[in-house]
C-alpha atoms as a PDB file:
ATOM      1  CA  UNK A   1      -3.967  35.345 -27.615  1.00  0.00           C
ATOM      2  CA  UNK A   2      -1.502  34.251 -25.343  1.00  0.00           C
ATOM      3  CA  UNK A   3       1.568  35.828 -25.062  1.00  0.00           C
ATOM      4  CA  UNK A   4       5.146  34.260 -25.632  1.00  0.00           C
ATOM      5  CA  UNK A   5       5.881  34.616 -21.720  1.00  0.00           C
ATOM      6  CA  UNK A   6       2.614  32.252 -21.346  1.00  0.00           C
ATOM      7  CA  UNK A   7       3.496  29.973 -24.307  1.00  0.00           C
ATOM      8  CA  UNK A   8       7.367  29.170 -22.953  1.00  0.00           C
ATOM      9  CA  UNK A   9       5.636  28.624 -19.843  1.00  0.00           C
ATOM     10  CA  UNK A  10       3.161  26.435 -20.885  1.00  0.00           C
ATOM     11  CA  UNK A  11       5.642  24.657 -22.937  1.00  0.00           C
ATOM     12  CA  UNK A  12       8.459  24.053 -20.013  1.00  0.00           C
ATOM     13  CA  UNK A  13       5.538  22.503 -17.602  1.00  0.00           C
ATOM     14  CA  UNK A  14       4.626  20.399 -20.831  1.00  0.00           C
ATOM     15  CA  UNK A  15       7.700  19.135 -21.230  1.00  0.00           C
ATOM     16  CA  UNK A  16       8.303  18.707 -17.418  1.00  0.00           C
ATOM     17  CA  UNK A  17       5.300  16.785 -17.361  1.00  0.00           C
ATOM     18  CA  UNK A  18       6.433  14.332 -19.971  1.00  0.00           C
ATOM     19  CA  UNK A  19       9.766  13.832 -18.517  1.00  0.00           C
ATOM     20  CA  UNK A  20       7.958  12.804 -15.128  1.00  0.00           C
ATOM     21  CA  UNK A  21       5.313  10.312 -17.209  1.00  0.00           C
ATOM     22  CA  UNK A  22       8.197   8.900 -18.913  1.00  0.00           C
ATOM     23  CA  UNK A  23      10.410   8.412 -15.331  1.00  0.00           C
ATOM     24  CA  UNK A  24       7.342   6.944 -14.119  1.00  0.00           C
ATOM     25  CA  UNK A  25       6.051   4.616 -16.661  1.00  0.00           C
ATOM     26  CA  UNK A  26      10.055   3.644 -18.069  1.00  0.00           C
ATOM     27  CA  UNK A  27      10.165   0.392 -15.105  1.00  0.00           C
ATOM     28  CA  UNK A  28       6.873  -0.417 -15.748  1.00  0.00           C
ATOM     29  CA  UNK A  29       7.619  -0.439 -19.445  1.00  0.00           C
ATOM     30  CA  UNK A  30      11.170  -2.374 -19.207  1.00  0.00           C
ATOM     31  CA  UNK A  31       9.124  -4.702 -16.648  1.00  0.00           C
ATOM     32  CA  UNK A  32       6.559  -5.896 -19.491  1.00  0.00           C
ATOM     33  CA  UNK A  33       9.385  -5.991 -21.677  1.00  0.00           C
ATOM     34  CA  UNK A  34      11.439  -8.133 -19.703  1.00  0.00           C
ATOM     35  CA  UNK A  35       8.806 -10.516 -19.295  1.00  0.00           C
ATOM     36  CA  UNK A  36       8.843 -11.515 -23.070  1.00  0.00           C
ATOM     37  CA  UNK A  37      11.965 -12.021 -23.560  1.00  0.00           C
ATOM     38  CA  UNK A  38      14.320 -14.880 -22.766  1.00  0.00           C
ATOM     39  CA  UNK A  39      16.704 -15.135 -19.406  1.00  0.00           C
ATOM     40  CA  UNK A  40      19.734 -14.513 -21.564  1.00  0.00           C
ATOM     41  CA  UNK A  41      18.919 -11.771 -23.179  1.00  0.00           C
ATOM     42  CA  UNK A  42      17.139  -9.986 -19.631  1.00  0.00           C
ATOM     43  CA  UNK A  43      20.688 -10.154 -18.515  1.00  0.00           C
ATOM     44  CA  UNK A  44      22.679  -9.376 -21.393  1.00  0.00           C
ATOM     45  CA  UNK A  45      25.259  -5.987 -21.351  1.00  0.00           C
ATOM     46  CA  UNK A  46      24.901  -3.739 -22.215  1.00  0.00           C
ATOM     47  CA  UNK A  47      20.977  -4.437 -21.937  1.00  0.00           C
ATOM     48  CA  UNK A  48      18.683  -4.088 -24.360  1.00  0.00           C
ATOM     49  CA  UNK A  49      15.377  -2.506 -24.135  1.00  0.00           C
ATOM     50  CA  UNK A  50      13.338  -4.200 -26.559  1.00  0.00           C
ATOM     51  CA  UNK A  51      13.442  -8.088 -26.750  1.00  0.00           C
ATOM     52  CA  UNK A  52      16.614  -9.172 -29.201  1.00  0.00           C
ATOM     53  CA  UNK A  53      14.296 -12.533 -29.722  1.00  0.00           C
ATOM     54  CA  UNK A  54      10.189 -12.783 -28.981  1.00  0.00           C
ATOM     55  CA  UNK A  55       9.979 -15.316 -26.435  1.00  0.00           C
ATOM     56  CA  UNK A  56       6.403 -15.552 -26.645  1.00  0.00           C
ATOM     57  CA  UNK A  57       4.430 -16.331 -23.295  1.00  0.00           C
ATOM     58  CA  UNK A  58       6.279 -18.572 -22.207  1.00  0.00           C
ATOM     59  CA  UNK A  59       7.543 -16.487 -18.402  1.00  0.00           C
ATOM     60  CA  UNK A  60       3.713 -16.525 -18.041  1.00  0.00           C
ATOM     61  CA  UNK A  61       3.317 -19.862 -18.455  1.00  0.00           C
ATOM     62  CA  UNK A  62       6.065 -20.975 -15.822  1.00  0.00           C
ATOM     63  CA  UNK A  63       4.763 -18.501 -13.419  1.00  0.00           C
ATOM     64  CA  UNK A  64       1.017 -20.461 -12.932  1.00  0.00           C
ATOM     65  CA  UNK A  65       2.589 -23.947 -13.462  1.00  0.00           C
ATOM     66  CA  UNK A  66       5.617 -24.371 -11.348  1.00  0.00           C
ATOM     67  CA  UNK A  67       4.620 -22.275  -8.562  1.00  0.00           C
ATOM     68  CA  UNK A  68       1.280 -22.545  -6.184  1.00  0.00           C
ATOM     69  CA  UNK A  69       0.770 -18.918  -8.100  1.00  0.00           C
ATOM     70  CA  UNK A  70      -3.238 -18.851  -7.261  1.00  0.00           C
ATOM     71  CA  UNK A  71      -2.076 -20.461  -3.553  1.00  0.00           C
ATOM     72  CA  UNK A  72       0.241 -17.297  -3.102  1.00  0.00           C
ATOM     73  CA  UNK A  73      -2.190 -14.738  -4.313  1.00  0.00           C
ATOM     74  CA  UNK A  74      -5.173 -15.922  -2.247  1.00  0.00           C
ATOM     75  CA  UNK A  75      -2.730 -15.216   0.864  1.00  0.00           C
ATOM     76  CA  UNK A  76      -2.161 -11.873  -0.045  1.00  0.00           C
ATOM     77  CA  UNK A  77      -5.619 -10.939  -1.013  1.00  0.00           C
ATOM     78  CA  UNK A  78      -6.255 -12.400   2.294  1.00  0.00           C
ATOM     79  CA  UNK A  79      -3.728 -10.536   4.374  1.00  0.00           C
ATOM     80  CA  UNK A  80      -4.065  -7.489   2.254  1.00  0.00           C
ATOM     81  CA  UNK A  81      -7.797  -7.050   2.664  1.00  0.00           C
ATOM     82  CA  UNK A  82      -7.973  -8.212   6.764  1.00  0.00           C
ATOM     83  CA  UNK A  83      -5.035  -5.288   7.009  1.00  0.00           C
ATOM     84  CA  UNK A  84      -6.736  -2.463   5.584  1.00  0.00           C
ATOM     85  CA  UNK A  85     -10.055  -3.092   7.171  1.00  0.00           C
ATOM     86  CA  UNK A  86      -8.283  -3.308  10.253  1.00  0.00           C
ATOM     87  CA  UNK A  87      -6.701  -0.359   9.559  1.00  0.00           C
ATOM     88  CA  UNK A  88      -9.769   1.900   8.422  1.00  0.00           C
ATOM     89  CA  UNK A  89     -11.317   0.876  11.553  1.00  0.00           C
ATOM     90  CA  UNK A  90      -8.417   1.817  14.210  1.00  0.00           C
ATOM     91  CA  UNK A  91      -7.548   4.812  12.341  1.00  0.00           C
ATOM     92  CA  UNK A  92     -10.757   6.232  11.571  1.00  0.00           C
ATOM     93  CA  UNK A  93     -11.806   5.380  15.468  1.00  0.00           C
ATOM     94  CA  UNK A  94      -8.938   6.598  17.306  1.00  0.00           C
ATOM     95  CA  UNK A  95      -8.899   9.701  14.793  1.00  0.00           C
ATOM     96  CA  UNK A  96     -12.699  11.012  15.426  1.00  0.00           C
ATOM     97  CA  UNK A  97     -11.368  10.945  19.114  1.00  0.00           C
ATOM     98  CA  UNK A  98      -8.304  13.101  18.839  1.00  0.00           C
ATOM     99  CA  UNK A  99      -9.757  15.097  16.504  1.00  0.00           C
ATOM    100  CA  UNK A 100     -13.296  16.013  18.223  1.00  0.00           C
ATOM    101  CA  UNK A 101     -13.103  15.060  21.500  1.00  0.00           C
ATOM    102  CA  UNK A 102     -11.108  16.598  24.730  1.00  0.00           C
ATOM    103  CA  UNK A 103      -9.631  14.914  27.070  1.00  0.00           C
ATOM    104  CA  UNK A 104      -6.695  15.119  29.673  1.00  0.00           C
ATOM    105  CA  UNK A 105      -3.199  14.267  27.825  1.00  0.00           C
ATOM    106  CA  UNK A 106      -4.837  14.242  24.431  1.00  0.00           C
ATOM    107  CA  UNK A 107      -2.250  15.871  22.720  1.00  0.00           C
ATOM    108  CA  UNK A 108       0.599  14.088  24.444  1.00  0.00           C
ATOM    109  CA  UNK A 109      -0.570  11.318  23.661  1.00  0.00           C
ATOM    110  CA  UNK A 110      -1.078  11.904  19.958  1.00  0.00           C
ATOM    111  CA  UNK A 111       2.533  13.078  20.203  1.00  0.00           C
ATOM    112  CA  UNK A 112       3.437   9.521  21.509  1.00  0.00           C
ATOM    113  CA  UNK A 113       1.868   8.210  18.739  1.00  0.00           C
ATOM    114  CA  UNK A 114       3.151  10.063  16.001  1.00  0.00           C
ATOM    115  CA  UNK A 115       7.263   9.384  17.506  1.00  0.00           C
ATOM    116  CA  UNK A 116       6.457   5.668  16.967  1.00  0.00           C
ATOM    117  CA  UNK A 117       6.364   6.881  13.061  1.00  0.00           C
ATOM    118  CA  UNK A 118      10.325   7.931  13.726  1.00  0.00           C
ATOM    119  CA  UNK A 119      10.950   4.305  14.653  1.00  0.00           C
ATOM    120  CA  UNK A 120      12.224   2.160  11.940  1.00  0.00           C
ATOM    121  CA  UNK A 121      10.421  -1.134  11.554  1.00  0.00           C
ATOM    122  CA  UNK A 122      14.106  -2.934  11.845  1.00  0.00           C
ATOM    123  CA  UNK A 123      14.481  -1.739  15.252  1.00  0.00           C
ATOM    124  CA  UNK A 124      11.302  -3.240  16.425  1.00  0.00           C
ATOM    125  CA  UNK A 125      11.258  -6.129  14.221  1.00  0.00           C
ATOM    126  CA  UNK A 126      12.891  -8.367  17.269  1.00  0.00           C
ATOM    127  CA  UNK A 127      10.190  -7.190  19.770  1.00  0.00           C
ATOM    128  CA  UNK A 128       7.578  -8.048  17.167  1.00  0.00           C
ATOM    129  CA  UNK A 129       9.084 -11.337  16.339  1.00  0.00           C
ATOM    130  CA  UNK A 130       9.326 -12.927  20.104  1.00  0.00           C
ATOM    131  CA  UNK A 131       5.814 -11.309  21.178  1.00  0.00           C
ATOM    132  CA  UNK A 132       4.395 -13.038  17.958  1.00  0.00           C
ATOM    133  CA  UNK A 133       6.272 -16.361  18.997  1.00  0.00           C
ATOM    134  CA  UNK A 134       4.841 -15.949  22.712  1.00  0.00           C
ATOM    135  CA  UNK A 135       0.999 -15.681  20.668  1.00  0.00           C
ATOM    136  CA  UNK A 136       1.804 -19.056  18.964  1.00  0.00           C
ATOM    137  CA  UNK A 137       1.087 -17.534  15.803  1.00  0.00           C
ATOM    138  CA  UNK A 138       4.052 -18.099  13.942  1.00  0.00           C
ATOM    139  CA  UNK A 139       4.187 -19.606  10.829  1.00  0.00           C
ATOM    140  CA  UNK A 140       0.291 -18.440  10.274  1.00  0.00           C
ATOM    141  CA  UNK A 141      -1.095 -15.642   8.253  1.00  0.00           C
ATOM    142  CA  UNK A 142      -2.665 -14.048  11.692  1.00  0.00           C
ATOM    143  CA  UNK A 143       1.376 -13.176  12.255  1.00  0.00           C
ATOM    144  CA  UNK A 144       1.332 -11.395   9.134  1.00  0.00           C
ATOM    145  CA  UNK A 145      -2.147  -9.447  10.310  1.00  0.00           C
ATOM    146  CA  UNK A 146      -2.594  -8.882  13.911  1.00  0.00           C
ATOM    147  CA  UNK A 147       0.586  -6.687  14.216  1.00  0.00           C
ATOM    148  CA  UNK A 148      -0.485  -4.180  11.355  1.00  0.00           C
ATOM    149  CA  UNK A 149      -3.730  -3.443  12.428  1.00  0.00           C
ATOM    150  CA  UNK A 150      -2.771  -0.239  13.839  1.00  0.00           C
ATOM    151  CA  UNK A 151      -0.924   2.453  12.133  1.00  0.00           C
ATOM    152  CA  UNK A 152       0.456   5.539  13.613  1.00  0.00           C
ATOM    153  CA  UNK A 153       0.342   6.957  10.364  1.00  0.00           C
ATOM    154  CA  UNK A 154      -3.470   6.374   9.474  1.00  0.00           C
ATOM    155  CA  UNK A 155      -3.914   7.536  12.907  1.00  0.00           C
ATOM    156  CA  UNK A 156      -2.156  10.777  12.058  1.00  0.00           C
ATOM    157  CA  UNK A 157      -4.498  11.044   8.557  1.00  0.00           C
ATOM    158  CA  UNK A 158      -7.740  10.614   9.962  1.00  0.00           C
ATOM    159  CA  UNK A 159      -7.133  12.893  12.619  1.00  0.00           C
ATOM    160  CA  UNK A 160      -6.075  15.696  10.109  1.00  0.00           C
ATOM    161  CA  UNK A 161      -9.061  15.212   7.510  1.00  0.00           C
ATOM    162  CA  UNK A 162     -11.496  14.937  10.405  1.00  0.00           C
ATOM    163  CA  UNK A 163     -10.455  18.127  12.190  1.00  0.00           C
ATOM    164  CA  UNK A 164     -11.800  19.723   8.812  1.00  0.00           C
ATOM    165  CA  UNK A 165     -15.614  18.471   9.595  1.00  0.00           C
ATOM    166  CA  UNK A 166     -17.494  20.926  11.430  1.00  0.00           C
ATOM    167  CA  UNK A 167     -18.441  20.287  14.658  1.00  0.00           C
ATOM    168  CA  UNK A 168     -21.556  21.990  15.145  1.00  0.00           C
ATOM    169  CA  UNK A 169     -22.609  19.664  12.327  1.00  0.00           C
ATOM    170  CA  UNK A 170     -21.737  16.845  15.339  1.00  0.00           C
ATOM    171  CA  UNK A 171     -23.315  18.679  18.024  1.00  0.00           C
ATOM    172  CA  UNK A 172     -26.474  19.031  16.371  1.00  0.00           C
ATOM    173  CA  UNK A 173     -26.849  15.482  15.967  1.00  0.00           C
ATOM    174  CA  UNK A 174     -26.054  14.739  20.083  1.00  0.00           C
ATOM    175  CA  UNK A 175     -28.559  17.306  20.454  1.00  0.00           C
ATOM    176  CA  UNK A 176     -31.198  15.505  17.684  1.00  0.00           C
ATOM    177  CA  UNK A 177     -30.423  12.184  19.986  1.00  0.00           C
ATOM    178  CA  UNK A 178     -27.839  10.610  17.690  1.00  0.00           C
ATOM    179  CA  UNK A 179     -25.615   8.290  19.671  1.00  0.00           C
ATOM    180  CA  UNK A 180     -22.196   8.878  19.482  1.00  0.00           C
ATOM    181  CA  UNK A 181     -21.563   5.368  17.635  1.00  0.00           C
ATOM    182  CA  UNK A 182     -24.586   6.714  15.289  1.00  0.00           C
ATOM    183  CA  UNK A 183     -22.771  10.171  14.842  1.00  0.00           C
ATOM    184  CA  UNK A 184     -19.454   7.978  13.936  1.00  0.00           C
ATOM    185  CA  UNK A 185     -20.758   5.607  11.407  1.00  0.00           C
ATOM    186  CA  UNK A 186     -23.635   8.656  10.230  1.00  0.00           C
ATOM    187  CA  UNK A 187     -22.099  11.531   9.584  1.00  0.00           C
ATOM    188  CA  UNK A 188     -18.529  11.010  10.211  1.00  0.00           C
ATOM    189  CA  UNK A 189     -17.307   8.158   8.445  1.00  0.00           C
ATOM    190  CA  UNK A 190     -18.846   9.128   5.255  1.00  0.00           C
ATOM    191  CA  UNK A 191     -17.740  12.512   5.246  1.00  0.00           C
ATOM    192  CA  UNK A 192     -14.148  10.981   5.006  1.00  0.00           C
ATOM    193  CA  UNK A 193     -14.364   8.460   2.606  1.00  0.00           C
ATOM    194  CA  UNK A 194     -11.577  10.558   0.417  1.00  0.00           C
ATOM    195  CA  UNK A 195      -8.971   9.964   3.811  1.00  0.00           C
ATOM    196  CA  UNK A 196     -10.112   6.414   3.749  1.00  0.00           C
ATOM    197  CA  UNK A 197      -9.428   5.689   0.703  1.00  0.00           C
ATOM    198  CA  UNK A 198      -6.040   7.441   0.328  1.00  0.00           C
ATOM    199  CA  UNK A 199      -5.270   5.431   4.039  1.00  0.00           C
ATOM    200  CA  UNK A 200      -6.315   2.454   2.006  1.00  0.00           C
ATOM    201  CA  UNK A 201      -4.417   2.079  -0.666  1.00  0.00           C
ATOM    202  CA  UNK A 202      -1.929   2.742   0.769  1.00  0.00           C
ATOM    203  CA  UNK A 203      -2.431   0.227   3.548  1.00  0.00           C
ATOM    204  CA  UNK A 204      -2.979  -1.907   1.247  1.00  0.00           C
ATOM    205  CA  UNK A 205       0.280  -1.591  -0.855  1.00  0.00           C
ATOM    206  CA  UNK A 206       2.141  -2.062   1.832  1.00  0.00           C
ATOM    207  CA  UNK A 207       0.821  -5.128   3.143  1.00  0.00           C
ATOM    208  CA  UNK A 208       0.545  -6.306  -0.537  1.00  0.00           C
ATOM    209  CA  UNK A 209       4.307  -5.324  -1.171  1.00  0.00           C
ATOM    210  CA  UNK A 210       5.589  -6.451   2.481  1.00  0.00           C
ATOM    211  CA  UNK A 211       8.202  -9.128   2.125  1.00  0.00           C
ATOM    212  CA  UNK A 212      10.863  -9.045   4.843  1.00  0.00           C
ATOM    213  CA  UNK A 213       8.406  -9.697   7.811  1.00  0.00           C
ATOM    214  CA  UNK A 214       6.521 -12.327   5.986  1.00  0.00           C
ATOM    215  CA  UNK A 215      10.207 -13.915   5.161  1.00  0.00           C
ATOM    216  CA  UNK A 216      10.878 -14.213   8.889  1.00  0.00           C
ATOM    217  CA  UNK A 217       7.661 -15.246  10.196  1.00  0.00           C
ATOM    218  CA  UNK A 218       6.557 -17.760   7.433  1.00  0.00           C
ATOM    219  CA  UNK A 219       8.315 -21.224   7.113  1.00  0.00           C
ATOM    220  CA  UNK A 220       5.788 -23.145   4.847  1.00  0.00           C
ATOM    221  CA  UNK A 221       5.339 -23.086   1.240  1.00  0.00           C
ATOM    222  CA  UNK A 222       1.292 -23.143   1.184  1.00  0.00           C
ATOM    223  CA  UNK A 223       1.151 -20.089   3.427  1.00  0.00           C
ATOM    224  CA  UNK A 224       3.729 -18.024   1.752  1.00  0.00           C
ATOM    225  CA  UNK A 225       2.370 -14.857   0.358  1.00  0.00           C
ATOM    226  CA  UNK A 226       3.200 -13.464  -3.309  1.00  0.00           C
ATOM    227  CA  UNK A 227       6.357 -11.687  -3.023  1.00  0.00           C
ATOM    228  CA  UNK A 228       7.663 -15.043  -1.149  1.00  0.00           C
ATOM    229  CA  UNK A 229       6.590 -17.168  -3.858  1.00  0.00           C
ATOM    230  CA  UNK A 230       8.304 -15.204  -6.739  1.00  0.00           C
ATOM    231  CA  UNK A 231      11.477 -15.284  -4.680  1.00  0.00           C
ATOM    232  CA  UNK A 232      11.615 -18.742  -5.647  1.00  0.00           C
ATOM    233  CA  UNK A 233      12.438 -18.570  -8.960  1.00  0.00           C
ATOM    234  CA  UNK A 234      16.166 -17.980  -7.593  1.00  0.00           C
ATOM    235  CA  UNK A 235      18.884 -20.289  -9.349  1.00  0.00           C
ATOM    236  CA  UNK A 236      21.727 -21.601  -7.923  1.00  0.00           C
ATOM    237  CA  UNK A 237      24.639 -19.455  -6.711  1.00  0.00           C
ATOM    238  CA  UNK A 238      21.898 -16.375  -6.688  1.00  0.00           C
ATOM    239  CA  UNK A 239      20.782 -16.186  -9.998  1.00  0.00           C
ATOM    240  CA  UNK A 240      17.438 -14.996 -10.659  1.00  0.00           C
ATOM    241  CA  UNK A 241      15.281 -15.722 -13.761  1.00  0.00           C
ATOM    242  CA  UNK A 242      14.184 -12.071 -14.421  1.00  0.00           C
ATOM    243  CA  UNK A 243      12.026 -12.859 -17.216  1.00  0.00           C
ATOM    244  CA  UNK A 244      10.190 -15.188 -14.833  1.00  0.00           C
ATOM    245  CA  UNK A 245      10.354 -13.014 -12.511  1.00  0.00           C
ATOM    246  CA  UNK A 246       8.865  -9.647 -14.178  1.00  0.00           C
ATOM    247  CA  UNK A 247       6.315 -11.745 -15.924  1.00  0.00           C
ATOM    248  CA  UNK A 248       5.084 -12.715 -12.196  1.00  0.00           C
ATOM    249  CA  UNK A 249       5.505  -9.489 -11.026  1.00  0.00           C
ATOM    250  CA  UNK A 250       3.449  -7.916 -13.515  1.00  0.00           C
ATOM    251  CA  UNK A 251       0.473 -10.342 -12.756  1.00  0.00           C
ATOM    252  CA  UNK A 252       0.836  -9.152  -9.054  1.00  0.00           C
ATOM    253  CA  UNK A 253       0.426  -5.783  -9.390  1.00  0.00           C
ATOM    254  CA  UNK A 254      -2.656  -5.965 -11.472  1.00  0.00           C
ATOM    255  CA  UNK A 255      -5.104  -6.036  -7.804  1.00  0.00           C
ATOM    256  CA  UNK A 256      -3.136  -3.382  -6.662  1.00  0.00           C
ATOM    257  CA  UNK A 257      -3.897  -1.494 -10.289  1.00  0.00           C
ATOM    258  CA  UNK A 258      -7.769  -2.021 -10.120  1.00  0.00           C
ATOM    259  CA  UNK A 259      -7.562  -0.987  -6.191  1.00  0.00           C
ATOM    260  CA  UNK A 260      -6.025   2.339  -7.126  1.00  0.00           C
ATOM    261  CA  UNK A 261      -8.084   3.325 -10.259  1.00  0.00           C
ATOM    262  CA  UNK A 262     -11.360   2.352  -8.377  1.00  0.00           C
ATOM    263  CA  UNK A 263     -10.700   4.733  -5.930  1.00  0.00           C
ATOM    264  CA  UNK A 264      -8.325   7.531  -7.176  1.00  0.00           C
ATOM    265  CA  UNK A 265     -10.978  10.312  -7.261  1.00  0.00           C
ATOM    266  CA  UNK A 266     -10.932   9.965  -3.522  1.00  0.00           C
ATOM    267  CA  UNK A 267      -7.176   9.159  -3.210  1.00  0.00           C
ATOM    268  CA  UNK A 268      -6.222  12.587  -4.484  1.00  0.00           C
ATOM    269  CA  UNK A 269      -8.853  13.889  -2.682  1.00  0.00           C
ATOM    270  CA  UNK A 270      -7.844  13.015   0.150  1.00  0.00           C
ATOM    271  CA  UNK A 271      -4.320  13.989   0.157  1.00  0.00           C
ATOM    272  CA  UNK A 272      -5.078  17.023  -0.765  1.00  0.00           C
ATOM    273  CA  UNK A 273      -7.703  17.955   1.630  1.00  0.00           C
ATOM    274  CA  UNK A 274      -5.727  16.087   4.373  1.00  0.00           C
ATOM    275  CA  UNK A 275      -2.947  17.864   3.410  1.00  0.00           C
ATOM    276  CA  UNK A 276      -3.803  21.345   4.572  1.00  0.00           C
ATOM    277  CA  UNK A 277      -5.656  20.657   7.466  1.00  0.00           C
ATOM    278  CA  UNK A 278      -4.630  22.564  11.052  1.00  0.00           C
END
């Protein structure tokens, strides 16, 4: 029997809990919502939540005929993906160093690396821009790729999760004969597959999301990645056709969707266990 202490308790973290579901799910609801309905009524005041008038599928349709849609989304399953392998690999290399081997200036240089995450990516985004120019790469999807291959941030993960793996577990192997590439790709790289996958998904939201750097460094319509190409449902003097607009933006998120739920057992895994580590 529980007592009525327990049962108001249980029923406030209920009903907190379907306050947050509701806060969470309420854009992705008025999104799909907005996507059937026509422009007028998207912007109408005060707005409306439901559709005054069905519009059918007719966002959906504009979205795959009068934009390169499947052009747009090959580039950013293209620049996604080359991201967050490069990503998993840097990260999950330069982590395994700082977190199980010693060296002089290890930890100052870790420091170093973890400022850079104080830096704002407008402050740098100059830098970036004429160093990319100097590369000839502008205008390509390697500018969108070869400065995102390293992340301070993953750099930071992989080092906490992998200060949690015992290293006796490591030593034995040197001692069994296990090279230290073989002890890498063996022991340790499996043992955090929950910090990889929480480092990739979000990796790859970000690059999949990323649309100020792409708007600088991209000038051609074929290479333009997805949040570029919705951009251009824009009408004259600024207005945007939100119905259009959501409908695309709905399709978008759908790889990001199937990326998440394939591996969310590890995501929260991850953060949790990455969390807490010294």
């Amino acid at each position: 029997m529980y007592s009525s202490n327990g049962f108001v308790k249980k029923t406030i973290k209920t009903a907190l809990c379907l306050a947050i579901c509701v806060v969470m799910l309420g854009p992705f609801v008025w999104m799909v919502s907005t996507s059937f309905k026509y422009n007028w009524d998207a912007i109408s005041f005060p707005p409306r939540f439901l559709p005054t008038e069905f519009a059918g599928f007719g966002a959906y349709k504009r979205v795959f005929t009068e934009i390169p849609f499947f052009n747009f989304l090959s580039n950013s399953v293209i620049v996604a993906v080359a991201v967050t392998l490069g990503v998993l690999l840097t990260s999950s290399l330069a982590g395994y160093i700082f977190a199980k081997f010693h060296f002089w200036g290890r930890d100052i240089i870790f420091l170093g690396i973890l400022a850079t995450m104080m830096i704002p990516f407008q402050v740098i985004l100059i830098p970036v821009y004429v160093i990319v120019n100097d590369m000839g790469m502008l205008n390509t999807l390697w500018a969108l790729i070869i400065p995102r291959l390293v992340s301070a941030y993953g750099i930071f993960l992989m080092r906490q999760f992998m200060m949690g793996i015992p290293s006796a577990l490591i030593d034995a192997a040197r001692i069994d004969g296990c090279t230290e590439f073989g002890i890498f790709y063996k022991i340790v790289l499996p043992l955090s597959k929950p910090a990889l996958s929480a480092l990739g998904i979000f990796t790859f939201m970000g690059s999949w999301d990323d649309f100020l750097w792409p708007l600088l460094v991209l000038d051609d319509l074929p290479k333009r990645t997805l949040p570029l190409g919705l951009a251009l449902f824009r009408q004259q003097f600024g207005m945007m056709d939100w119905n259009v607009i959501m409908a695309g933006t709905l399709v978008s998120i759908l790889p990001v969707l199937v990326v998440f739920f394939a591996a969310q057992k590890n995501f929260i895994e991850g953060i949790a266990l990455s969390g807490i580590k010294g």
